[in-house]
N, C-alpha and C. Protein backbone atom coordinates (compact mmCIF):
# COMPACT_ATOMS: atom_id res chain seq x y z
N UNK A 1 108.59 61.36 153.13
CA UNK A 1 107.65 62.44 152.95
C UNK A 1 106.25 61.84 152.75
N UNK A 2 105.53 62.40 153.29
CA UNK A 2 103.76 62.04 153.49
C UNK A 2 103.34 62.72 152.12
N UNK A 3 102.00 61.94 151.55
CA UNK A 3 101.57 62.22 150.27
C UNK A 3 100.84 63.45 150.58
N UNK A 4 100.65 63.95 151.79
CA UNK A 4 99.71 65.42 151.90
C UNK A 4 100.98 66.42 151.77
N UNK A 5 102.71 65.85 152.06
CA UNK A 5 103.45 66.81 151.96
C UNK A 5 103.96 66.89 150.87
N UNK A 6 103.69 65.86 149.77
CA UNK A 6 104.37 65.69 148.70
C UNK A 6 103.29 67.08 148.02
N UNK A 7 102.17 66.58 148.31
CA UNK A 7 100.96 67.45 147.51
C UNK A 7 101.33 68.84 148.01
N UNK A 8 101.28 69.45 148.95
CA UNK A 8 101.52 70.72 148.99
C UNK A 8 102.72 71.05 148.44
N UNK A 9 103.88 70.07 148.16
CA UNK A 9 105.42 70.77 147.46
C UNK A 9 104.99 70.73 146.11
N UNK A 10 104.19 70.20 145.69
CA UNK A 10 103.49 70.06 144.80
C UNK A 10 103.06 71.46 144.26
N UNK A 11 102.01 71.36 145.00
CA UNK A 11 101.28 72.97 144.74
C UNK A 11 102.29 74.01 144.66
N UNK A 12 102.84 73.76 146.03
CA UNK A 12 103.84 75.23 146.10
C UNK A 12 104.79 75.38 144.86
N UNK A 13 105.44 74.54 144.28
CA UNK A 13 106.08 74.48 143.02
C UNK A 13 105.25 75.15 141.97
N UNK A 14 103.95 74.62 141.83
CA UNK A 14 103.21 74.97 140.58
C UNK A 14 102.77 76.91 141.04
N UNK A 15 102.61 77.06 142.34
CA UNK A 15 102.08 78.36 142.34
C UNK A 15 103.80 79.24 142.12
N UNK A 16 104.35 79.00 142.27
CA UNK A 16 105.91 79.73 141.88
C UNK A 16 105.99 79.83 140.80
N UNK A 17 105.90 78.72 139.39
CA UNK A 17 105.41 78.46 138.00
C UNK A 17 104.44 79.59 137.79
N UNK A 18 103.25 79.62 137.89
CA UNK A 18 102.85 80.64 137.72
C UNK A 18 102.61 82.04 137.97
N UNK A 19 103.33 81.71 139.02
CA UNK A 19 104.17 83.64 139.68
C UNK A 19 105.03 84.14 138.42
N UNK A 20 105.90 83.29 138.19
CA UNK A 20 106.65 83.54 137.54
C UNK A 20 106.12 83.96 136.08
N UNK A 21 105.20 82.70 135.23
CA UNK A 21 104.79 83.25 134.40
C UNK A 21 103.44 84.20 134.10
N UNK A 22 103.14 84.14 135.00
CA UNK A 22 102.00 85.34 135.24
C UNK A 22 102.77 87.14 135.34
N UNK A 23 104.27 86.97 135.70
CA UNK A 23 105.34 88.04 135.62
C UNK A 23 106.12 88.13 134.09
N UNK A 24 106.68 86.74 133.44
CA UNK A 24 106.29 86.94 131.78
C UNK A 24 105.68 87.99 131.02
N UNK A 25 104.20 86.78 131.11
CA UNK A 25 103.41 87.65 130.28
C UNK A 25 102.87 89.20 130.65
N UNK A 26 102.88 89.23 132.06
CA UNK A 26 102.92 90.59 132.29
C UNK A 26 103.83 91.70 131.63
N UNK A 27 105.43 91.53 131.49
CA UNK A 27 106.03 92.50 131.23
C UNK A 27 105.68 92.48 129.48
N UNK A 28 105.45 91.22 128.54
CA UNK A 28 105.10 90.90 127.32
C UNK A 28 104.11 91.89 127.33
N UNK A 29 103.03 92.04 127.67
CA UNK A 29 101.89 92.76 127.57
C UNK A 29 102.10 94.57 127.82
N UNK A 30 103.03 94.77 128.71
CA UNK A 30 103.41 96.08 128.75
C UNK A 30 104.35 96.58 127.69
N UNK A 31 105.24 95.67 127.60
CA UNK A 31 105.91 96.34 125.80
C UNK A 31 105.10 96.00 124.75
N UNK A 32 104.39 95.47 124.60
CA UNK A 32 103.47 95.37 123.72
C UNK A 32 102.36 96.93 123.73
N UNK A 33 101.76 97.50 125.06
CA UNK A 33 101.31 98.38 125.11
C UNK A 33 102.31 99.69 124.43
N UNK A 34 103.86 99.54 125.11
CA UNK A 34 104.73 100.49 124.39
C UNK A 34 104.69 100.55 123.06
N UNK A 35 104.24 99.41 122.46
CA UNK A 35 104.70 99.07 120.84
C UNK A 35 102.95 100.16 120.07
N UNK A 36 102.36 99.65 121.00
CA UNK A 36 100.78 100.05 120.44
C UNK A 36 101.21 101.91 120.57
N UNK A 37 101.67 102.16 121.56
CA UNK A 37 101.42 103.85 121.62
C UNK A 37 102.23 104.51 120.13
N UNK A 38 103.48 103.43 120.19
CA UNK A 38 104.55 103.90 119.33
C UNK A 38 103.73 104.19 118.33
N UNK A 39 103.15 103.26 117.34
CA UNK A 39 102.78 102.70 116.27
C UNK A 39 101.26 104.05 116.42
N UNK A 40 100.42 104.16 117.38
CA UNK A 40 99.70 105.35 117.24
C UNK A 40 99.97 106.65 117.07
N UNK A 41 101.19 106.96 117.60
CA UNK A 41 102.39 108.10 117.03
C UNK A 41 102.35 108.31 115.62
N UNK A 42 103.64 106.80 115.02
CA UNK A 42 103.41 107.42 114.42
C UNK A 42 102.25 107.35 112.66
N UNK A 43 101.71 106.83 113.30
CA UNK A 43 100.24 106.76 112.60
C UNK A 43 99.13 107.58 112.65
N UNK A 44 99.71 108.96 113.55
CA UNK A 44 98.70 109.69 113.94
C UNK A 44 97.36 109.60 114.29
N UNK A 45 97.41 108.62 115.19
CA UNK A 45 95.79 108.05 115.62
C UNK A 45 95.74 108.86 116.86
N UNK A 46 95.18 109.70 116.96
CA UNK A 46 94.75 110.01 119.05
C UNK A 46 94.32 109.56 119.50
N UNK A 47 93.25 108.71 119.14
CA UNK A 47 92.21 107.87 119.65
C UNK A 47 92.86 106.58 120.08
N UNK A 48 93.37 106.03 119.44
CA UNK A 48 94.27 104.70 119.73
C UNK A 48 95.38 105.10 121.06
N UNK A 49 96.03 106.31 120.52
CA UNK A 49 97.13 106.54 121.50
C UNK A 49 96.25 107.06 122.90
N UNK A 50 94.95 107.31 122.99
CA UNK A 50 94.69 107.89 123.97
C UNK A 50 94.21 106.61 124.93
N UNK A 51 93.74 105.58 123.98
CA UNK A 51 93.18 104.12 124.79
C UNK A 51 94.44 103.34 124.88
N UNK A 52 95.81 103.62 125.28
CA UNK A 52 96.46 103.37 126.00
C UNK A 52 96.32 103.74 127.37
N UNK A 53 95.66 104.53 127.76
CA UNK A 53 95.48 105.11 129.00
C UNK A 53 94.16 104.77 129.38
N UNK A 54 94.73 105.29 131.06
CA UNK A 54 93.49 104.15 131.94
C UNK A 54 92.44 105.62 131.73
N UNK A 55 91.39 105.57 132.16
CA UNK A 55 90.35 106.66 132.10
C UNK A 55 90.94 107.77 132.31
N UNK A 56 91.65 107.66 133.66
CA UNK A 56 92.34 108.96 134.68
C UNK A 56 93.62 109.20 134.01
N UNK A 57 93.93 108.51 133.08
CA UNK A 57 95.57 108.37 132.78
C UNK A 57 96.28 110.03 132.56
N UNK A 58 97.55 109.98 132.61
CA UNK A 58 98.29 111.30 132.75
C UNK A 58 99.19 111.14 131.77
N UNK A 59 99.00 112.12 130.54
CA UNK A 59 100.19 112.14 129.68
C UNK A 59 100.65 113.49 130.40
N UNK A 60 102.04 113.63 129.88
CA UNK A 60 103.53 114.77 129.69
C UNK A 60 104.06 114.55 129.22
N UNK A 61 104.59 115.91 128.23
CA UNK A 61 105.91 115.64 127.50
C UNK A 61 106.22 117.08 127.62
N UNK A 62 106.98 117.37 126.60
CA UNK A 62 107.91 118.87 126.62
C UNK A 62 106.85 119.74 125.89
N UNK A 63 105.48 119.14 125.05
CA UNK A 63 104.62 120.08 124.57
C UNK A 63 103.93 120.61 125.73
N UNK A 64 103.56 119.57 127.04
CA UNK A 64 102.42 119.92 128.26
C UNK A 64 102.37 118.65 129.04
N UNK A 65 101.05 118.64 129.46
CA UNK A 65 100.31 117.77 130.35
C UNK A 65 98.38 117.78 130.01
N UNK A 66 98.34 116.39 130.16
CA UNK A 66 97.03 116.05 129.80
C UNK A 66 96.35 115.36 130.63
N UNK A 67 95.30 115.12 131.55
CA UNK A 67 95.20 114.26 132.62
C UNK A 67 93.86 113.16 131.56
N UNK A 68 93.26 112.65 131.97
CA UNK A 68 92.00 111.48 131.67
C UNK A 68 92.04 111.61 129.95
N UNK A 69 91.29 110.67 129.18
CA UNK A 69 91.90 109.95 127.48
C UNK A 69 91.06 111.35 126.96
N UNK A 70 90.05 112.41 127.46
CA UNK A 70 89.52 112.96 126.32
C UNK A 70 90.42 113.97 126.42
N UNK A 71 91.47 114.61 127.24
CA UNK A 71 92.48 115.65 127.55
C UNK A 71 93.53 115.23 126.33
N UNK A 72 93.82 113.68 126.61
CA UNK A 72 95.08 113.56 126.04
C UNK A 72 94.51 112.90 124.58
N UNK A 73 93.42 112.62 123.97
CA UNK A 73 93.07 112.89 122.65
C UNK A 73 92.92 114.23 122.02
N UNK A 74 92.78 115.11 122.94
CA UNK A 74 92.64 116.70 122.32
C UNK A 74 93.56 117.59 122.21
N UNK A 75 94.76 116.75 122.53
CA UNK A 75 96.49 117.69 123.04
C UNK A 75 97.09 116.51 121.68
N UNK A 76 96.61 115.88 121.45
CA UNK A 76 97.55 114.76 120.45
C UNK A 76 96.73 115.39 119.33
N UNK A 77 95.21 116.06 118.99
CA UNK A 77 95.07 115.99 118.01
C UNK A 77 95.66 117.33 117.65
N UNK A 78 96.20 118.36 118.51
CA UNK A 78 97.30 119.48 118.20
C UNK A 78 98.08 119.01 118.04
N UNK A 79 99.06 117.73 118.69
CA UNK A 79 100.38 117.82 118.08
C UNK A 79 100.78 116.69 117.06
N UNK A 80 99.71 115.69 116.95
CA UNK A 80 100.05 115.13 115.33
C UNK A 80 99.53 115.63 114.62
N UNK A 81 100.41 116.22 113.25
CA UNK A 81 100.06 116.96 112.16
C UNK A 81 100.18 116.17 111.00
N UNK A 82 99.06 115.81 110.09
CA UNK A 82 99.59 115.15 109.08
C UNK A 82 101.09 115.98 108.40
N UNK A 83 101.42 114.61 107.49
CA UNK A 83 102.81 114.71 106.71
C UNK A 83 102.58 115.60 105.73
N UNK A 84 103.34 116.70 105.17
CA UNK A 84 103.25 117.54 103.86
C UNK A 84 103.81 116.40 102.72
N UNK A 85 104.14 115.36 103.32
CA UNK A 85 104.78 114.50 101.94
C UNK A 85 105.57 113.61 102.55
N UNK A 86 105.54 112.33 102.14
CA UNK A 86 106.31 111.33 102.82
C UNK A 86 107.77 111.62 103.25
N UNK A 87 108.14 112.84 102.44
CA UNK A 87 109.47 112.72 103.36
C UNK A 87 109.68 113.41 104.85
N UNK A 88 108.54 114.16 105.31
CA UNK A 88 108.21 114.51 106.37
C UNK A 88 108.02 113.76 107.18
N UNK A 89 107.72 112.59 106.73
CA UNK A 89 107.74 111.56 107.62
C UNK A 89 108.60 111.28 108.75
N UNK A 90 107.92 110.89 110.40
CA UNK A 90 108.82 110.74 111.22
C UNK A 90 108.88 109.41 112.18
N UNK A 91 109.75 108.75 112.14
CA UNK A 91 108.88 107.60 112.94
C UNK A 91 109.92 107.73 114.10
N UNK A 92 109.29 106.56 115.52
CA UNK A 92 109.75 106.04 116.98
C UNK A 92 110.46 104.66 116.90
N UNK A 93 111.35 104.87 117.65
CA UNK A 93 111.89 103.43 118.19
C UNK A 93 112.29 103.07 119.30
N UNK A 94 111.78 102.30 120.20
CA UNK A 94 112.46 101.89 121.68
C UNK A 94 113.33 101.29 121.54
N UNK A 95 113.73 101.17 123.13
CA UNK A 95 114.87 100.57 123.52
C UNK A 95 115.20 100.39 124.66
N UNK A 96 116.09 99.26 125.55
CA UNK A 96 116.20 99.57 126.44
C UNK A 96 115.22 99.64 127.63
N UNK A 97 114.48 98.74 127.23
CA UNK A 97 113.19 98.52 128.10
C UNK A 97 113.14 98.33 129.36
N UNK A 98 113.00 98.29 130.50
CA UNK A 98 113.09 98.56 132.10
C UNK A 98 111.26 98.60 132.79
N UNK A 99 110.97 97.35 132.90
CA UNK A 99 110.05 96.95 133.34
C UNK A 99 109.66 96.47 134.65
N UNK A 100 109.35 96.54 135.87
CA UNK A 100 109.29 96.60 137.61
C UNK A 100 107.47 96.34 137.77
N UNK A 101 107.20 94.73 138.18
CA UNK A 101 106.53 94.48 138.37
C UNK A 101 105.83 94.78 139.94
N UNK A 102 104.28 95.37 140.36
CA UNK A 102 104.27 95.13 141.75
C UNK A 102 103.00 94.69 141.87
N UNK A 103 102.41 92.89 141.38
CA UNK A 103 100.67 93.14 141.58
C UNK A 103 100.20 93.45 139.93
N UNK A 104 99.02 94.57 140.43
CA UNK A 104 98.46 95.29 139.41
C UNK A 104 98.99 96.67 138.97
N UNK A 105 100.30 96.88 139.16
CA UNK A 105 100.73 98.06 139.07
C UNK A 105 102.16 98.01 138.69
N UNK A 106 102.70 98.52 137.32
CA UNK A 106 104.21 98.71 137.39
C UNK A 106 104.95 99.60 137.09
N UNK A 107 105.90 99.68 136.92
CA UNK A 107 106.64 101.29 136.38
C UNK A 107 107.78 101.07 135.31
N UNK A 108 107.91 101.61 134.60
CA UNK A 108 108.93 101.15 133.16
C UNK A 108 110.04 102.57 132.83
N UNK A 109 110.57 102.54 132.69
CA UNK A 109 111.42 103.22 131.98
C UNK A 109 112.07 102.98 129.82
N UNK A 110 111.87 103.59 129.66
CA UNK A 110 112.33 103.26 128.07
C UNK A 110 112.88 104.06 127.38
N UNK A 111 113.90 103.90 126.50
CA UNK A 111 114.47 104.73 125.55
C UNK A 111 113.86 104.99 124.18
N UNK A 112 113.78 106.24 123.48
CA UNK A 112 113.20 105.88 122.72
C UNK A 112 113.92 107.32 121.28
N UNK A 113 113.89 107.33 120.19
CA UNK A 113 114.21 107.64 118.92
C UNK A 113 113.68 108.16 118.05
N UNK A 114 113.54 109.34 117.80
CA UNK A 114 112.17 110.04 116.48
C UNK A 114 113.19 110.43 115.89
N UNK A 115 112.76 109.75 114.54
CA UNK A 115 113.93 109.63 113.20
C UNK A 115 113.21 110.10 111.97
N UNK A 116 114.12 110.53 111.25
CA UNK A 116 113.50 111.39 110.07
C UNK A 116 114.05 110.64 108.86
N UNK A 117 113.78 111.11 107.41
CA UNK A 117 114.73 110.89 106.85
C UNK A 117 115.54 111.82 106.05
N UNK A 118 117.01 112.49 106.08
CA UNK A 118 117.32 113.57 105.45
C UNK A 118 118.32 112.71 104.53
N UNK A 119 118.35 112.97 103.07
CA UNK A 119 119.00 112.73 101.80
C UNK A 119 118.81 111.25 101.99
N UNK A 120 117.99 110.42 101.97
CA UNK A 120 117.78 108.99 101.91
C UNK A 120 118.17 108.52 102.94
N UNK A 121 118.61 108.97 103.91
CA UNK A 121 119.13 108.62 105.20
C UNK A 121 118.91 108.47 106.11
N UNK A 122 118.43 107.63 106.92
CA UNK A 122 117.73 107.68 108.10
C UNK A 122 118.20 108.75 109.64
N UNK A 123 118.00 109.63 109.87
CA UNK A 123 118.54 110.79 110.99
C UNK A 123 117.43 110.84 111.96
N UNK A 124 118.47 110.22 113.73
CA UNK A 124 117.57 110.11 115.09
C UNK A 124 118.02 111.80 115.08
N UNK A 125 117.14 112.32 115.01
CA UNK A 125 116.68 113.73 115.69
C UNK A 125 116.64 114.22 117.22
N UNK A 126 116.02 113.35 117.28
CA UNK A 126 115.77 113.16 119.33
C UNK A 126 115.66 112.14 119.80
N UNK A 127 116.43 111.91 120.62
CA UNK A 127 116.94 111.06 121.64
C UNK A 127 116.17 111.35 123.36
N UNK A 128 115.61 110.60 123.72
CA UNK A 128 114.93 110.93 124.99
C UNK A 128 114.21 109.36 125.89
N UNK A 129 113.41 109.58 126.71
CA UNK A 129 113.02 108.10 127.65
C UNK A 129 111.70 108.79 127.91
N UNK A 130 110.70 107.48 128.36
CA UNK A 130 109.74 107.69 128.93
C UNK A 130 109.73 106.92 130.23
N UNK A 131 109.62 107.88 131.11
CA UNK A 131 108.95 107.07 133.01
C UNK A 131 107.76 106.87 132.45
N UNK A 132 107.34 105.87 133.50
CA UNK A 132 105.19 105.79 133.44
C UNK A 132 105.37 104.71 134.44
N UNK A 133 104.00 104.73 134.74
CA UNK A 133 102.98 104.33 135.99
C UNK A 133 102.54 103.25 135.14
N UNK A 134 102.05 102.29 135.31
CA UNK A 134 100.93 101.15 134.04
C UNK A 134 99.99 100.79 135.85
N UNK A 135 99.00 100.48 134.95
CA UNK A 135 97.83 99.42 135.45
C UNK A 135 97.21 98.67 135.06
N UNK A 136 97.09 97.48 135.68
CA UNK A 136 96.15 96.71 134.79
C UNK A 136 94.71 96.79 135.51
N UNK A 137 94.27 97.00 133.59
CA UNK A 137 92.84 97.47 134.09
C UNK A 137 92.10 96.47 132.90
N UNK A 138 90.64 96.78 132.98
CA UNK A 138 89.77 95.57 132.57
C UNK A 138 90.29 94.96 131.19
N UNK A 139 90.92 95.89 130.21
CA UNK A 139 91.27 96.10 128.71
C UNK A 139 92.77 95.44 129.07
N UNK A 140 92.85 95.01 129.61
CA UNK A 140 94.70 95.12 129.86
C UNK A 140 95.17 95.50 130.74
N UNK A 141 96.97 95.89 130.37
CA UNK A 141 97.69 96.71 130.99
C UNK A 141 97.42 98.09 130.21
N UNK A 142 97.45 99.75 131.00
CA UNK A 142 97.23 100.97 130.80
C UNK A 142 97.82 101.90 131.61
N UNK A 143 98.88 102.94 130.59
CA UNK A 143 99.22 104.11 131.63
C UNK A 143 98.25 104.65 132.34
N UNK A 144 98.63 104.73 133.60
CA UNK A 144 98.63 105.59 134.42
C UNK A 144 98.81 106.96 134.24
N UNK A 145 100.38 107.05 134.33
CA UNK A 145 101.20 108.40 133.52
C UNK A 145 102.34 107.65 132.88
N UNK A 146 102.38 108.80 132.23
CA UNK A 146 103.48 108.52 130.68
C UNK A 146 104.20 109.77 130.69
N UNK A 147 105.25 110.03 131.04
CA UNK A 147 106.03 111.24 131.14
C UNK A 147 107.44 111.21 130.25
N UNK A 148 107.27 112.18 129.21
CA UNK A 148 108.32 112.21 127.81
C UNK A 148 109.40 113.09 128.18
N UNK A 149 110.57 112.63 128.07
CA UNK A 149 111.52 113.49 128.66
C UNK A 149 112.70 113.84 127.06
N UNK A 150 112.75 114.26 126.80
CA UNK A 150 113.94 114.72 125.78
C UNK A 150 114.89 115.17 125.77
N UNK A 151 115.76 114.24 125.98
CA UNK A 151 117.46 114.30 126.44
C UNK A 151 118.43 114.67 125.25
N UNK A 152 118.39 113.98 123.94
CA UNK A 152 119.04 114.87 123.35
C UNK A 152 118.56 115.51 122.19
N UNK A 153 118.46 117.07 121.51
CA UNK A 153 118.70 117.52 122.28
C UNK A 153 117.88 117.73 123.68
N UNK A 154 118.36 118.61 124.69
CA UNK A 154 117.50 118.84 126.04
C UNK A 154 116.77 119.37 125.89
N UNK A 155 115.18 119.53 126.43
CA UNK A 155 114.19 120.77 125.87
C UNK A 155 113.73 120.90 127.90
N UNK A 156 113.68 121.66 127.99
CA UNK A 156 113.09 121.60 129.85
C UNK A 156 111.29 121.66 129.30
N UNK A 157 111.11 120.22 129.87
CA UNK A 157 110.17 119.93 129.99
C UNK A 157 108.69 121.21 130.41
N UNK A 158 107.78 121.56 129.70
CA UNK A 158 106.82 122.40 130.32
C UNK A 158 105.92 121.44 131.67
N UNK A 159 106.11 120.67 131.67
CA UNK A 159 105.11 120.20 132.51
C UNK A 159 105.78 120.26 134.01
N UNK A 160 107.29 120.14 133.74
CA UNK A 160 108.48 120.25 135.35
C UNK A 160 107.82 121.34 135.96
N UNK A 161 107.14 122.54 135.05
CA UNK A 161 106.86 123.60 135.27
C UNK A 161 105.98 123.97 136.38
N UNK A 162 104.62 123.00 135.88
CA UNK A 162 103.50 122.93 136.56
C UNK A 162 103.65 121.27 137.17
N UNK A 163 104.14 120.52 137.24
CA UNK A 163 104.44 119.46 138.14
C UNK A 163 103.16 118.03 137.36
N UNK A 164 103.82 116.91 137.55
CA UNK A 164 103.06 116.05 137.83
C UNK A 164 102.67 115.63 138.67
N UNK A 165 100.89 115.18 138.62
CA UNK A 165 100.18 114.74 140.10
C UNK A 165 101.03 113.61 140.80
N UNK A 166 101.20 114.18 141.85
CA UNK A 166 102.00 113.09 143.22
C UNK A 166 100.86 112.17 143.34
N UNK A 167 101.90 110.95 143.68
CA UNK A 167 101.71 110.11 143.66
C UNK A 167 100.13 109.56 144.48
N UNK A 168 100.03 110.62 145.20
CA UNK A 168 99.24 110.51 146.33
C UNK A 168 97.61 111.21 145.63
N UNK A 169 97.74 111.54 144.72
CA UNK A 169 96.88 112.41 144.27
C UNK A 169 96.25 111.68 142.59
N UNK A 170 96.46 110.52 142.96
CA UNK A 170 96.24 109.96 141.78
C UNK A 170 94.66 108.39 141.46
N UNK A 171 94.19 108.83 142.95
CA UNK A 171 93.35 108.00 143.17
C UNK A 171 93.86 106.46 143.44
């Protein structure tokens, strides 16, 4: 082997190395974004939970639909309500994480848990997943859309109602 071919197996090795870990820290950085929304939940921040999202970003859940961060800061500041007392308290937990890299763009699936506590006890209430869109944008990785589905129990989604923007319609 010639030292110009050694050098390019060379390179080509090292650019695979960093395919790879440039795909790492990518999916690291998107559950990490999951961890940030969680934690703005349930901390009742809108503002935090809304700078998860890219400018244009698209929340849904079974309350509605919110398109760009000042929509979906003004629909979060209806539906987080402070606590009447710590035992009102409700917190999130993922799971089951499902992460699909393409570029600057990926799509995740996740499970996730809003738990209460009844008689000292910790009780998952609802059981459900989130689809979403991510992008990486100047701040990071950022939904796109974030679509809340609540499986158990089932609630039919309001937003199935009025639809989420196709794909095509999303700039």
């Amino acid at each position: 082997m010639t030292d110009a071919a050694m050098l390019r197996d060379i390179q080509d090795q090292l650019a695979a190395v960093e395919h790879r870990l440039q795909a790492v820290e990518d999916r690291d950085a998107i559950y990490s974004l999951f961890l940030e929304l969680q934690k703005a939940t349930d901390g009742r921040d809108k503002d935090k939970y809304a700078a998860c999202f890219t400018e244009d970003g698209e929340w849904s859940g079974v309350s509605g639909r919110a398109v760009g961060r000042a929509e979906i800061t003004e629909i979060m500041g209806r539906i987080f309500k402070p606590w009447a007392s710590e035992n009102e308290r409700t917190y999130h937990s993922i799971s089951d994480v499902e992460i699909d890299l393409d570029g600057d763009r990926a799509t995740a699936r996740v499970v996730y848990r809003h738990i209460k506590l009844e008689n000292d006890l910790p009780v998952t209430f609802h059981l459900g997943h989130y689809d979403a869109v991510l992008e990486r944008a100047a701040e990071g990785w950022r939904f796109k859309r974030r679509a809340s589905y609540l499986d158990l129990p089932y609630f039919e989604p309001k937003f199935q109602l009025i639809g989420l923007a196709a794909d095509g319609n999303q700039g």
